[in-house]
N, C-alpha and C. Protein backbone atom coordinates (compact mmCIF):
# COMPACT_ATOMS: atom_id res chain seq x y z
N UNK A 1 0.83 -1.19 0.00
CA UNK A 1 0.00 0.00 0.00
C UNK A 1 0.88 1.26 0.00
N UNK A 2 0.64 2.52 -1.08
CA UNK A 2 1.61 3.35 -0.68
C UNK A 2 0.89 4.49 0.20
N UNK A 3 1.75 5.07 0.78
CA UNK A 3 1.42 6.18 1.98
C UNK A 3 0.63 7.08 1.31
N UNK A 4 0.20 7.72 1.72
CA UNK A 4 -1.14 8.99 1.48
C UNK A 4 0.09 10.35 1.04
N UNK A 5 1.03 10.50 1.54
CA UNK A 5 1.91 11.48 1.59
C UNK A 5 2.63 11.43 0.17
N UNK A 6 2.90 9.64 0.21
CA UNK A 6 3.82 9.47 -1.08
C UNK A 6 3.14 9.56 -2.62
N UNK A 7 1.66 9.30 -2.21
CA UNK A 7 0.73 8.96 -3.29
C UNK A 7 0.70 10.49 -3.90
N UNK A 8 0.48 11.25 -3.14
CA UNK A 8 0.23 12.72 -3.21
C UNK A 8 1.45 13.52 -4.19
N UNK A 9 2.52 13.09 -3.88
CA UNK A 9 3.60 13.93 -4.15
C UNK A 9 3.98 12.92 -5.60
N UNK A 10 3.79 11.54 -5.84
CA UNK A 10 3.60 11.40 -7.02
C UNK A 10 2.31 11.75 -8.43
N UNK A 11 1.51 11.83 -7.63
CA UNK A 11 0.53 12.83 -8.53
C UNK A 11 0.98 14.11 -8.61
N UNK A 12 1.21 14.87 -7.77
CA UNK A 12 1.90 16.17 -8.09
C UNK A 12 3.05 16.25 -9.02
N UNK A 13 3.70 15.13 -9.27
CA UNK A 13 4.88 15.29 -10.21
C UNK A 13 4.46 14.73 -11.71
N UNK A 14 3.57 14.15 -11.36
CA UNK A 14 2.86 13.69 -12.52
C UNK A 14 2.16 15.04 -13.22
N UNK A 15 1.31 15.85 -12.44
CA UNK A 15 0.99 17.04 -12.87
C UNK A 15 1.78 18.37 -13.47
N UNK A 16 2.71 18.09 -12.91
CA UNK A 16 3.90 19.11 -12.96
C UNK A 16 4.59 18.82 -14.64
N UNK A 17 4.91 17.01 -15.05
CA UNK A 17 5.24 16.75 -15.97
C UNK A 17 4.36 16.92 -17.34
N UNK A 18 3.10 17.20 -16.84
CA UNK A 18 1.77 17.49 -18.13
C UNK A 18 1.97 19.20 -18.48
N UNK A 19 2.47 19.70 -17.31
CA UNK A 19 2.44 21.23 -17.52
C UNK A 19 3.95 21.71 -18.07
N UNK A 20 4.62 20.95 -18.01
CA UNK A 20 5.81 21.30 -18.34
C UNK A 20 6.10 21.89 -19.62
N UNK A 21 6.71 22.36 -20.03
CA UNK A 21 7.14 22.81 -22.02
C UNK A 21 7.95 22.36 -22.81
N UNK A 22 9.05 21.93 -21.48
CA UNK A 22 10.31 21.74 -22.04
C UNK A 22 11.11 20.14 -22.25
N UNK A 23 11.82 20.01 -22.95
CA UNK A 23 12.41 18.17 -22.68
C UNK A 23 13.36 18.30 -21.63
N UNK A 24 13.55 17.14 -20.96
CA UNK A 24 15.03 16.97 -20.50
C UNK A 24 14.55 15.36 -20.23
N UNK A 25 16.14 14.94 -20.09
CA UNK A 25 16.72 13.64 -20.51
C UNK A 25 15.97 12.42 -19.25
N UNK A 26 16.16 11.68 -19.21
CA UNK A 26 15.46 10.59 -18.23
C UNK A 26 15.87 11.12 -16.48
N UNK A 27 17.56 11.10 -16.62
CA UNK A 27 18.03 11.80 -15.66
C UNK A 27 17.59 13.13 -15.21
N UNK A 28 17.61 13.97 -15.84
CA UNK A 28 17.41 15.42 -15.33
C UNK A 28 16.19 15.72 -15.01
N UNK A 29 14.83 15.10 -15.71
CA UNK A 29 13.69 15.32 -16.01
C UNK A 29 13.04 15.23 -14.03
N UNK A 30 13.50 14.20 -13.11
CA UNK A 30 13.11 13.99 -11.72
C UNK A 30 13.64 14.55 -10.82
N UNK A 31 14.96 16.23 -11.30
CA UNK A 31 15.50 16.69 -10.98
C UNK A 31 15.04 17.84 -10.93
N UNK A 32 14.05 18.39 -12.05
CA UNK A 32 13.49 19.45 -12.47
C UNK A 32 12.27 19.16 -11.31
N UNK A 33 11.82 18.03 -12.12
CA UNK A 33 10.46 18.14 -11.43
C UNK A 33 10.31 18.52 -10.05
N UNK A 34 11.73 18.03 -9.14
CA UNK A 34 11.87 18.16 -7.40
C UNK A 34 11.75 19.86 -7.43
N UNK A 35 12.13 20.06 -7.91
CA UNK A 35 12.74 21.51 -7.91
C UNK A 35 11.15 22.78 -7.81
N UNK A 36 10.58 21.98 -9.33
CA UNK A 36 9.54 22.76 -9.26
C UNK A 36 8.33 22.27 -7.97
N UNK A 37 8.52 21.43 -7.57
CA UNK A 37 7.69 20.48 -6.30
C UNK A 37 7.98 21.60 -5.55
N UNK A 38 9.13 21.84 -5.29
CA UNK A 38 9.54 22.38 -4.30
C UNK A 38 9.10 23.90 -3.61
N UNK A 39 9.14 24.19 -5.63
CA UNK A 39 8.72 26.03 -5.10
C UNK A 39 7.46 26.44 -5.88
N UNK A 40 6.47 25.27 -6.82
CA UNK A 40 5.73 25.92 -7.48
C UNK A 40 5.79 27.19 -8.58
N UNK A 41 6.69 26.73 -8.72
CA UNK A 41 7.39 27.50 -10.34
C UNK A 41 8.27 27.06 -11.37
N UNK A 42 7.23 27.07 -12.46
CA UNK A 42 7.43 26.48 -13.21
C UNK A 42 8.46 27.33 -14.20
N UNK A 43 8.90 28.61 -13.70
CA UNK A 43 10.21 29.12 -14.61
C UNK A 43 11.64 28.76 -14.21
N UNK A 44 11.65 27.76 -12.95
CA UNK A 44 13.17 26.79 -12.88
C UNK A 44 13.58 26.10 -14.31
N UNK A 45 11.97 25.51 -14.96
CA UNK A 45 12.60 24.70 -16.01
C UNK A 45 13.49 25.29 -17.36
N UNK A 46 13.14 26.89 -17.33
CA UNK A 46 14.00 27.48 -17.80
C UNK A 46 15.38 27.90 -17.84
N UNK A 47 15.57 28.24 -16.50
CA UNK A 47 16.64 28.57 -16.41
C UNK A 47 17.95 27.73 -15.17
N UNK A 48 17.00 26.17 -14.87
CA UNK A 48 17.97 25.37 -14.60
C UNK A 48 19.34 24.61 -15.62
N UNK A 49 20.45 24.74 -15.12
CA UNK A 49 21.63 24.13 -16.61
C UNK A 49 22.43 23.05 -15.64
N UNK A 50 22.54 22.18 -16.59
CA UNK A 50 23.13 20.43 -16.12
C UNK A 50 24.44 20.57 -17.27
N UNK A 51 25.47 20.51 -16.54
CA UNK A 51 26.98 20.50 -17.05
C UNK A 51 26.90 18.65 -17.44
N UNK A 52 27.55 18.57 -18.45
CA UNK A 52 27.18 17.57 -19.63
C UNK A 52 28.00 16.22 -18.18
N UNK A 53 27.18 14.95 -18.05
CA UNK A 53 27.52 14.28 -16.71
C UNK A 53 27.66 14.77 -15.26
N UNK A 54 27.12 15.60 -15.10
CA UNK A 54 27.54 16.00 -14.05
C UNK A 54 26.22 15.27 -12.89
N UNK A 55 25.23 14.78 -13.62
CA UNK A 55 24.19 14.31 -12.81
C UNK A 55 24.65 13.01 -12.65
N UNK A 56 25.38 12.43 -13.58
CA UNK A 56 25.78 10.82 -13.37
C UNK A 56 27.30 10.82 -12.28
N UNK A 57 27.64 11.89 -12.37
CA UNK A 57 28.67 12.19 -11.29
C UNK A 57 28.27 12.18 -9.66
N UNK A 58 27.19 12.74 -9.71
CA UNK A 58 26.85 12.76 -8.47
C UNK A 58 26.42 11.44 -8.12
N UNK A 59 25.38 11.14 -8.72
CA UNK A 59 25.08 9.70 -8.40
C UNK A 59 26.27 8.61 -8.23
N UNK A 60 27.44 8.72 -8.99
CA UNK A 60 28.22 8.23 -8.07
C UNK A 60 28.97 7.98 -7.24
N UNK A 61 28.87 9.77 -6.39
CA UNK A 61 29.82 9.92 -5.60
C UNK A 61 28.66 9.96 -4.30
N UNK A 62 27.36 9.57 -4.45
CA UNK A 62 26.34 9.14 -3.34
C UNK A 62 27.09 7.59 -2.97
N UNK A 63 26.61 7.16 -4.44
CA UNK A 63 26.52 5.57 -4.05
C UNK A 63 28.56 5.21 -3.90
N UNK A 64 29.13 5.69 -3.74
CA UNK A 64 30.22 5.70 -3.51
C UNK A 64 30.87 5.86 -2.08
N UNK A 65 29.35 7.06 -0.92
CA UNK A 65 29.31 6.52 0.19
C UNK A 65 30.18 8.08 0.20
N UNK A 66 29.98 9.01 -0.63
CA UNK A 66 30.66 10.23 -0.10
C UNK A 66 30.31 11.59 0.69
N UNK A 67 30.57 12.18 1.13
CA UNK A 67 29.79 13.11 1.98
C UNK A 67 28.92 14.42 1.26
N UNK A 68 27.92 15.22 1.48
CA UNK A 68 28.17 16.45 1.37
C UNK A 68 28.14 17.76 2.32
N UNK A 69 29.09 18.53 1.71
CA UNK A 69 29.40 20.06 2.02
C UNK A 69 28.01 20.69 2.26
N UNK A 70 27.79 21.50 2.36
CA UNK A 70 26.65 22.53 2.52
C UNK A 70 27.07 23.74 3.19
N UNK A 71 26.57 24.94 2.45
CA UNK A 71 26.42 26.46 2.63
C UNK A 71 25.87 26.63 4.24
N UNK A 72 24.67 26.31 4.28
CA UNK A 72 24.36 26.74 5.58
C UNK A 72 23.19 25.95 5.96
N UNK A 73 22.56 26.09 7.56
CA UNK A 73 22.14 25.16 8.02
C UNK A 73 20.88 24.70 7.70
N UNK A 74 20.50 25.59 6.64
CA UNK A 74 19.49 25.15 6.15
C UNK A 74 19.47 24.14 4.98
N UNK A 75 20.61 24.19 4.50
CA UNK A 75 20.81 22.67 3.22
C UNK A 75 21.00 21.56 4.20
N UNK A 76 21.40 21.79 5.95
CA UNK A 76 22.17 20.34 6.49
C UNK A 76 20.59 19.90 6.98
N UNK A 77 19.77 21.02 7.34
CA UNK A 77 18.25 20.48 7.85
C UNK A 77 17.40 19.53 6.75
N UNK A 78 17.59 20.19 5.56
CA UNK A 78 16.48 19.75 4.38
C UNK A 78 17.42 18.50 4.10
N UNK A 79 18.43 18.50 3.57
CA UNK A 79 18.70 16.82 3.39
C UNK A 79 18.20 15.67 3.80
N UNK A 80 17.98 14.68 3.02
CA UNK A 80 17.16 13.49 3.36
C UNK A 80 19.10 13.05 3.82
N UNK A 81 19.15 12.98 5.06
CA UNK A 81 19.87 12.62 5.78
C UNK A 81 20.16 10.72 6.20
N UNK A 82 18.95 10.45 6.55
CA UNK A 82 18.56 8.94 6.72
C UNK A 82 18.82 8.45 5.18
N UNK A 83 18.44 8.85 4.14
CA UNK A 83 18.44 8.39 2.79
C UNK A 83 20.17 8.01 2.08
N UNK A 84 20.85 9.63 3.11
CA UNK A 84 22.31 9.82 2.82
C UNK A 84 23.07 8.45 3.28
N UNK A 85 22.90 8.18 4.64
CA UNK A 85 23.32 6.91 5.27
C UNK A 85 23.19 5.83 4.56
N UNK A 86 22.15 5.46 4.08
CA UNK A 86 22.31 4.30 3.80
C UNK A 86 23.30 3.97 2.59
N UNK A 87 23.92 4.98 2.26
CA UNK A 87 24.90 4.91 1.24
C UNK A 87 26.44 5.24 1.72
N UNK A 88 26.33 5.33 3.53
CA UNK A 88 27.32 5.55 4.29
C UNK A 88 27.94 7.03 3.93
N UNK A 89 27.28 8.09 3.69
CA UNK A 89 27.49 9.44 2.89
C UNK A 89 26.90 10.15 4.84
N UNK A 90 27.55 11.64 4.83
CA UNK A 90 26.98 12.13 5.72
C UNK A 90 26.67 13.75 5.39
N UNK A 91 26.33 14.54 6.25
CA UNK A 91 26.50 16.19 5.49
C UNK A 91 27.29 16.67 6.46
N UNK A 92 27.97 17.92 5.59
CA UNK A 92 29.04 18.71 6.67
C UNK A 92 28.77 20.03 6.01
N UNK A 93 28.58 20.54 7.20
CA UNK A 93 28.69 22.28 7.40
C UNK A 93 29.50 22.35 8.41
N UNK A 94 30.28 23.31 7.90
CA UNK A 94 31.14 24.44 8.98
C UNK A 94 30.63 25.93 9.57
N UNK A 95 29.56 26.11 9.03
CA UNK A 95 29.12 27.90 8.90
C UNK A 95 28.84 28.19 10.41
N UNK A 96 28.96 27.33 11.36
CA UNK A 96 28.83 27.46 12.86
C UNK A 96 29.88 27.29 13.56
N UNK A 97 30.94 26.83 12.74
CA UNK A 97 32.15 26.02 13.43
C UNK A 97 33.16 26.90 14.36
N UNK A 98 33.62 27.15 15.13
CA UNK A 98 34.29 28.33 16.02
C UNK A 98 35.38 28.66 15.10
N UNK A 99 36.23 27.57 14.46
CA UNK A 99 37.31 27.84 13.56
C UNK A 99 36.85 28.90 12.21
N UNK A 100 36.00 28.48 11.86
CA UNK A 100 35.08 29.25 10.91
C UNK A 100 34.90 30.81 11.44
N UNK A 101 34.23 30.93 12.19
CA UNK A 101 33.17 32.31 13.25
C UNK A 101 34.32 33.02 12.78
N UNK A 102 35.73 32.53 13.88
CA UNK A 102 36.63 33.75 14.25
C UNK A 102 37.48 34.01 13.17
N UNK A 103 37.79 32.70 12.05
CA UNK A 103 38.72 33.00 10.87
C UNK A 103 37.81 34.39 10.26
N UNK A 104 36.67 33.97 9.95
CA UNK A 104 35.91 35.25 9.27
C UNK A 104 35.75 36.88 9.35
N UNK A 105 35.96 37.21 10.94
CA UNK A 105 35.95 38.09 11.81
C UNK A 105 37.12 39.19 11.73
N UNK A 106 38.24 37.94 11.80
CA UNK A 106 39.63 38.68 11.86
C UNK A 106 39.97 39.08 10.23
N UNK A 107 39.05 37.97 9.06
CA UNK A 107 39.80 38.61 7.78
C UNK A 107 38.74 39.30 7.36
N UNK A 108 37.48 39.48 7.97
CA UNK A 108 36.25 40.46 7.40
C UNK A 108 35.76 39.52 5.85
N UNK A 109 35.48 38.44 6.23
CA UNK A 109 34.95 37.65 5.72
C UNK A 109 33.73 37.25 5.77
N UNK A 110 33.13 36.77 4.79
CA UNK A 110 31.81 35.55 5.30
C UNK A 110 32.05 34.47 5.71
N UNK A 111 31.33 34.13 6.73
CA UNK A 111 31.05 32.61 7.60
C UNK A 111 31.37 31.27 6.37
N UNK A 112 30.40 31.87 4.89
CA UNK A 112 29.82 30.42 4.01
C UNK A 112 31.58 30.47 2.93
N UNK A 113 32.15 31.37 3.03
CA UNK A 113 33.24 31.89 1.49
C UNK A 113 34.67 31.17 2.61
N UNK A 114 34.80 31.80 4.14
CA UNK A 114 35.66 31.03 5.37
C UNK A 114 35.68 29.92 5.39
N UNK A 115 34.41 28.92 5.18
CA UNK A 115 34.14 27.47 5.53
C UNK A 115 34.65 26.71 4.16
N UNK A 116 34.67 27.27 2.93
CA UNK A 116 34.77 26.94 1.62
C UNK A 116 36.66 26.41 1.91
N UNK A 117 37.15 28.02 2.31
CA UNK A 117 38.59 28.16 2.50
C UNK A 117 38.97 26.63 3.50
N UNK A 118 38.42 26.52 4.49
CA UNK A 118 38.92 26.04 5.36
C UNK A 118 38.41 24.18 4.95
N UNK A 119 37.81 23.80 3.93
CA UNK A 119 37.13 22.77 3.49
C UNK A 119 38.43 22.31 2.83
N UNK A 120 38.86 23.40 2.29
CA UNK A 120 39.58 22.74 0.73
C UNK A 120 41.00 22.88 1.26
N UNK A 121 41.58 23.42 2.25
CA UNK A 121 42.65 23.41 3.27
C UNK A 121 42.84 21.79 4.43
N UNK A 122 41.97 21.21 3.86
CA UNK A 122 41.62 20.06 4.69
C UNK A 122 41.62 18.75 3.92
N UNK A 123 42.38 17.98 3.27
CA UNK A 123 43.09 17.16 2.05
C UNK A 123 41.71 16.15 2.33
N UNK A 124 42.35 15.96 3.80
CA UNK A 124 41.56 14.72 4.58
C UNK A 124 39.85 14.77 4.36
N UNK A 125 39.48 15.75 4.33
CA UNK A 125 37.70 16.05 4.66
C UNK A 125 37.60 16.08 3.17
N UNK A 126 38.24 16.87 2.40
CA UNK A 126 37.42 17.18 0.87
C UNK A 126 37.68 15.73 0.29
N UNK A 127 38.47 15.29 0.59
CA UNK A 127 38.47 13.45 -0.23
C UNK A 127 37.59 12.53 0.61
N UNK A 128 37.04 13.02 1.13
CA UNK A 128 35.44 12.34 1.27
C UNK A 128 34.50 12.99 0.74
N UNK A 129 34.48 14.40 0.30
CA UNK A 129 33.14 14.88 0.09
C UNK A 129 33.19 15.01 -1.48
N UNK A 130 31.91 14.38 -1.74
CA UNK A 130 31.56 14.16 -3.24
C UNK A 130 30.77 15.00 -3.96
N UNK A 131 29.92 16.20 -3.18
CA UNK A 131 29.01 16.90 -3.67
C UNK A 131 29.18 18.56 -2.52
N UNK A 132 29.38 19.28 -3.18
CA UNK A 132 29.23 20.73 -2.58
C UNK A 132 28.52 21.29 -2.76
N UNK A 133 27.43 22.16 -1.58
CA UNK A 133 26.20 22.66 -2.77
C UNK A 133 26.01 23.49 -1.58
N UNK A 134 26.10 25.19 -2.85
CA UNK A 134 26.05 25.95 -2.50
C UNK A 134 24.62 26.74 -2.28
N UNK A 135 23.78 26.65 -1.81
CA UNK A 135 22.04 27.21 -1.64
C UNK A 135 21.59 28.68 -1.58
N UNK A 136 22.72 28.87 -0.89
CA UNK A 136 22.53 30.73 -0.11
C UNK A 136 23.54 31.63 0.06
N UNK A 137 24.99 31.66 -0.31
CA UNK A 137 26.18 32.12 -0.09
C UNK A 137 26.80 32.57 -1.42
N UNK A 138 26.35 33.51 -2.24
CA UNK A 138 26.77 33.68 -3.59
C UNK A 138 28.73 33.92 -2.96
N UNK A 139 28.94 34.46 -2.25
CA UNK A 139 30.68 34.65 -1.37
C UNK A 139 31.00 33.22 -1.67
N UNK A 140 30.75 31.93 -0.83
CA UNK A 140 30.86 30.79 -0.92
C UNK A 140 31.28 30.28 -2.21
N UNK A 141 29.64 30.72 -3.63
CA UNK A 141 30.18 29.92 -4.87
C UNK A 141 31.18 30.92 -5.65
N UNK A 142 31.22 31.70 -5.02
CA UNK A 142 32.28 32.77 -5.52
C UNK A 142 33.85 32.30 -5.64
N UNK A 143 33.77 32.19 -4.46
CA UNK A 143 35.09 31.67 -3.52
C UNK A 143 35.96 30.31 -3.94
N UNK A 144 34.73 29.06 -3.74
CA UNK A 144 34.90 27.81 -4.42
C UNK A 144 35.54 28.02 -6.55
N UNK A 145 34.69 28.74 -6.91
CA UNK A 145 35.16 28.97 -8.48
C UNK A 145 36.87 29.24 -8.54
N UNK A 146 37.17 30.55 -7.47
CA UNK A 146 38.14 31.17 -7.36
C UNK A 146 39.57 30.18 -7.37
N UNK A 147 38.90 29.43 -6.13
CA UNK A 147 40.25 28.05 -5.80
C UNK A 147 40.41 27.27 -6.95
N UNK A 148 38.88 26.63 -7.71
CA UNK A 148 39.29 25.88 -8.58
C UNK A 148 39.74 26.81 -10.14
N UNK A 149 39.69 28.04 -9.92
CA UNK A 149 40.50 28.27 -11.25
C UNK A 149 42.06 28.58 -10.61
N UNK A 150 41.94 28.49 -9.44
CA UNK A 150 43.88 28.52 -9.26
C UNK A 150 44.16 27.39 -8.33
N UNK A 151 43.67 26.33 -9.32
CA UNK A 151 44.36 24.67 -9.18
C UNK A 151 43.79 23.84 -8.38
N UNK A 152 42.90 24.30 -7.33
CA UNK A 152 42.28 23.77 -6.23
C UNK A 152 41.18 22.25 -6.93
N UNK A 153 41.48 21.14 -6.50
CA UNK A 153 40.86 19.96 -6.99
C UNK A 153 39.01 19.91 -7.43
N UNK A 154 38.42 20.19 -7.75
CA UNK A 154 36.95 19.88 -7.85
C UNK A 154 36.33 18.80 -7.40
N UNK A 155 35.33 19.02 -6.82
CA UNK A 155 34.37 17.90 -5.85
C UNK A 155 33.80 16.53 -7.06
N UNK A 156 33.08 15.98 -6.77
CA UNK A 156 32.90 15.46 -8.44
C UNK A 156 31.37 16.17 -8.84
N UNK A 157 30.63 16.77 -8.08
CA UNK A 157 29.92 17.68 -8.17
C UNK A 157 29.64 19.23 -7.85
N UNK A 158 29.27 20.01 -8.30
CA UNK A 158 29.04 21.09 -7.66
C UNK A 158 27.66 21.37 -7.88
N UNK A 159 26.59 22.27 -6.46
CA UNK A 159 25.18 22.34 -6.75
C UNK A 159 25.31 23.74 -6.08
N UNK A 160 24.88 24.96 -7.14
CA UNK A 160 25.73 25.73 -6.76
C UNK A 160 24.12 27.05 -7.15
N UNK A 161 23.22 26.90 -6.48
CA UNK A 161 21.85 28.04 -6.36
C UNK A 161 21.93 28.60 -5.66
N UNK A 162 22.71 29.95 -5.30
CA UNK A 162 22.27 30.97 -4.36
C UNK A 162 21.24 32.19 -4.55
N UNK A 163 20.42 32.72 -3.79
CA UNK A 163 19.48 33.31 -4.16
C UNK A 163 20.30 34.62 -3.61
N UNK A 164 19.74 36.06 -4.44
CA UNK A 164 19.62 37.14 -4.04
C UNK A 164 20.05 38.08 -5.66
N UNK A 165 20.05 39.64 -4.63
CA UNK A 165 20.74 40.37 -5.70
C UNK A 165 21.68 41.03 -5.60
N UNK A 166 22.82 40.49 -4.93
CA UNK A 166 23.71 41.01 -5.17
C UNK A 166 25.31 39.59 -5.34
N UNK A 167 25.33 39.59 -6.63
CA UNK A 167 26.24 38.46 -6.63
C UNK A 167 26.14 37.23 -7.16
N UNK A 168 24.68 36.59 -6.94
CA UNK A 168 23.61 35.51 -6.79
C UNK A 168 23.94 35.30 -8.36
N UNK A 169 23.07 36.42 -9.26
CA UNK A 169 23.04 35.58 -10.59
C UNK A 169 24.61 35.33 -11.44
N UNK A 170 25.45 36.69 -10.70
CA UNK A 170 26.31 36.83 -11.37
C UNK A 170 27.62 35.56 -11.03
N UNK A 171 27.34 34.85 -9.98
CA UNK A 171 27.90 33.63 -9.52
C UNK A 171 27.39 32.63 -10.09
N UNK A 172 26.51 32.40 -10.37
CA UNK A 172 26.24 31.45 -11.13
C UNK A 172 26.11 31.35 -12.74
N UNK A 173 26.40 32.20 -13.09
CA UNK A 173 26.87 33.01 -14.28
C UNK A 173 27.93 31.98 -14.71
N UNK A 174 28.93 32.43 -13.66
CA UNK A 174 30.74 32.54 -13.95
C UNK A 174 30.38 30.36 -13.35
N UNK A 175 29.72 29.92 -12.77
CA UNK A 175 30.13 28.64 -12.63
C UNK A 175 29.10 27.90 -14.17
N UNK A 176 28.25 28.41 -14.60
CA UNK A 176 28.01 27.74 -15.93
C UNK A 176 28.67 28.14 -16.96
N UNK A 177 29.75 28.97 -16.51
CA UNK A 177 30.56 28.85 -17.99
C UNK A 177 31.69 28.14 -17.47
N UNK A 178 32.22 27.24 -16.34
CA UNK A 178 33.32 26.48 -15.58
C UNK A 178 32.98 25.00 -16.61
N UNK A 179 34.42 24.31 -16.61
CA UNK A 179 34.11 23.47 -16.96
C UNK A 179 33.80 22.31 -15.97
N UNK A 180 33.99 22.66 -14.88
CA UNK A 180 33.49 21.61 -13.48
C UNK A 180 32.08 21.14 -13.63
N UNK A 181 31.91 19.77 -13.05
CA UNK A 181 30.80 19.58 -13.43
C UNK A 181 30.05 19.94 -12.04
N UNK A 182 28.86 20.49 -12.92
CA UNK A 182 27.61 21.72 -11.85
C UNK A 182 26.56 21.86 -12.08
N UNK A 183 25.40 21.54 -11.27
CA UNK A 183 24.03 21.95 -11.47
C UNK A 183 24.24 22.96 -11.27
N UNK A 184 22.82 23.93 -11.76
CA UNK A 184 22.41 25.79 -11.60
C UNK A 184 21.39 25.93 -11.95
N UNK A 185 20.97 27.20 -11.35
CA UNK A 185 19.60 27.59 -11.84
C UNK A 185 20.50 29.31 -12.07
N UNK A 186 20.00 29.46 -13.52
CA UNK A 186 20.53 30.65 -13.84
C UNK A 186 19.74 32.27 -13.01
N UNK A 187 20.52 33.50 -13.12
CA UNK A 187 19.24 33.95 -12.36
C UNK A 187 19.23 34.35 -11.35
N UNK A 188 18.80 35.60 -10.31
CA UNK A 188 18.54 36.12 -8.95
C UNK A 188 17.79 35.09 -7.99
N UNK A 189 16.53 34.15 -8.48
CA UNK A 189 16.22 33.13 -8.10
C UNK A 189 16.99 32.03 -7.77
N UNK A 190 16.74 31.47 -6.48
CA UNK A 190 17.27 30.06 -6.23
C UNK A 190 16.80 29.92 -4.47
N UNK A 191 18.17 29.63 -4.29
CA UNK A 191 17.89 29.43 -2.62
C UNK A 191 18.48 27.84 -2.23
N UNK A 192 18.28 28.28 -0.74
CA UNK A 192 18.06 26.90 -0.10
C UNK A 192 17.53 25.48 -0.41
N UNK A 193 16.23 25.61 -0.85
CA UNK A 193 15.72 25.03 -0.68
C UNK A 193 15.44 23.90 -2.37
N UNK A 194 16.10 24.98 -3.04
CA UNK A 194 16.47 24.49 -4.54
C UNK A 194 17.77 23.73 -4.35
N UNK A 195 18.68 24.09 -3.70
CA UNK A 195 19.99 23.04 -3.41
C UNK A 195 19.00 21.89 -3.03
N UNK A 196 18.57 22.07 -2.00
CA UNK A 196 17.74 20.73 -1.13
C UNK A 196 16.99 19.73 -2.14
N UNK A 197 16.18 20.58 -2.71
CA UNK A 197 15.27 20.08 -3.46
C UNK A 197 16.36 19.08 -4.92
N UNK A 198 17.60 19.78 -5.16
CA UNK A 198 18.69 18.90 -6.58
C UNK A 198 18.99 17.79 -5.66
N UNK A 199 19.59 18.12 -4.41
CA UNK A 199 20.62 16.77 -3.54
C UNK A 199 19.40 15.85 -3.16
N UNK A 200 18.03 16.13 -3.15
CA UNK A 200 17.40 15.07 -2.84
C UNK A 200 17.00 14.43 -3.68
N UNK A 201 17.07 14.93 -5.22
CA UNK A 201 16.27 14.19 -6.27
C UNK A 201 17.62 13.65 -6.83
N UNK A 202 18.67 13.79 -6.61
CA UNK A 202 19.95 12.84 -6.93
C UNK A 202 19.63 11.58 -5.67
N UNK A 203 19.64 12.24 -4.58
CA UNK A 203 19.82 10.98 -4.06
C UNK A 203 18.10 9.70 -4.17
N UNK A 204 17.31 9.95 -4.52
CA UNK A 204 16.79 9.53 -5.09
C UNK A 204 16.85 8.64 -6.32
N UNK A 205 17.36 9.37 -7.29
CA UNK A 205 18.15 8.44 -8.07
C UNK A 205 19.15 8.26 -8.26
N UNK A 206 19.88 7.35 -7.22
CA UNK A 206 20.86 6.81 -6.88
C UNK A 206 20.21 5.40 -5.73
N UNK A 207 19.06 5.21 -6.33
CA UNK A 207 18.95 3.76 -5.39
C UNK A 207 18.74 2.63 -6.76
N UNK A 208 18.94 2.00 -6.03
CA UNK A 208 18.63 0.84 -7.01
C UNK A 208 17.48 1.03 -7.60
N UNK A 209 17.56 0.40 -9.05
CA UNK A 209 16.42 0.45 -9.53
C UNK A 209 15.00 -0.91 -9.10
């Protein structure tokens, strides 16, 4: 019997896929759909962009049992967390971390662009983490671009939606023209909850079929 909750949210995606305009591929298509689930707008399908594998990347750096990064505490809340485990994967934020707080303070930094620094300064932690995803910290995907255009290793994903206006579209701008592989939603639009909404519809598909 399926749940009343689950029944619901597959009719809703079912609805979502009748209203839709646009194609995308088998993969991307349950990626979109989370997205628009998520916020009831149907202009993500526009201006979301999938770096050529980069969705089959992630999926196997889930089922590979790797961690993810996150901006702030609102990507570590929304993660299907229990879902992460069972693939032995966990989430890590620093944006609270004391090492974080005071590094930021003394260089007049942000908390999310500090935690980026101090991620990729850490050999040990970033060779577990398979997916970085940036939700709310345009500083953060700023920052991350910065390292990897001066040599700094790439995650095997990047999920990189920060919302606002100052920075926001123009960061995600500069990471869809990267050749790293990266989800985006082009655009002043995004957020939290659009990171949440990509890392859960990857990890989704990433179970067995």
């Amino acid at each position: 019997m399926v749940a009343k909750g689950h029944s619901i949210e597959l009719k809703s995606f079912e609805l979502i896929k009748k209203e839709m305009k646009n194609s995308f591929s088998p993969l991307e298509l349950p990626i979109v759909q989370r997205v628009i689930h998520s916020t009831g707008d149907f202009s993500f399908e526009d201006t979301i962009r999938f770096h050529p594998g980069a969705i089959e990347k992630g999926i196997e750096a889930i089922r590979e049992g790797k961690s993810i990064f996150v901006d702030v505490k609102m990507l570590e809340a929304g993660i299907n967390k229990r879902l992460l485990s069972q693939f032995g994967g966990k989430v890590i934020c620093y944006i609270s971390d004391r090492k974080v707080v005071q590094a930021a303070a003394v260089r007049g930094l942000t908390r999310a662009e500090t935690a980026v620094e101090i991620l990729f300064s850490d050999d040990g932690v970033l060779s577990g983490v398979g997916i970085v995803a940036i939700g709310n910290a345009p500083t953060a995907l700023l920052k991350l671009i910065e390292l990897f255009k001066s040599g700094a290793k790439s995650p095997p994903l990047i999920v990189g939606t920060p919302v606002g206006f100052v920075n926001a579209a123009e960061s995600k701008d500069m990471l869809a023209n990267t050749d790293f592989p990266f989800i985006t939603c082009l655009g002043r639009k995004g957020g939290s909850s659009i990171a949440v909404a990509i890392v859960n519809a990857l990890l989704k598909l990433s179970l067995p079929n």
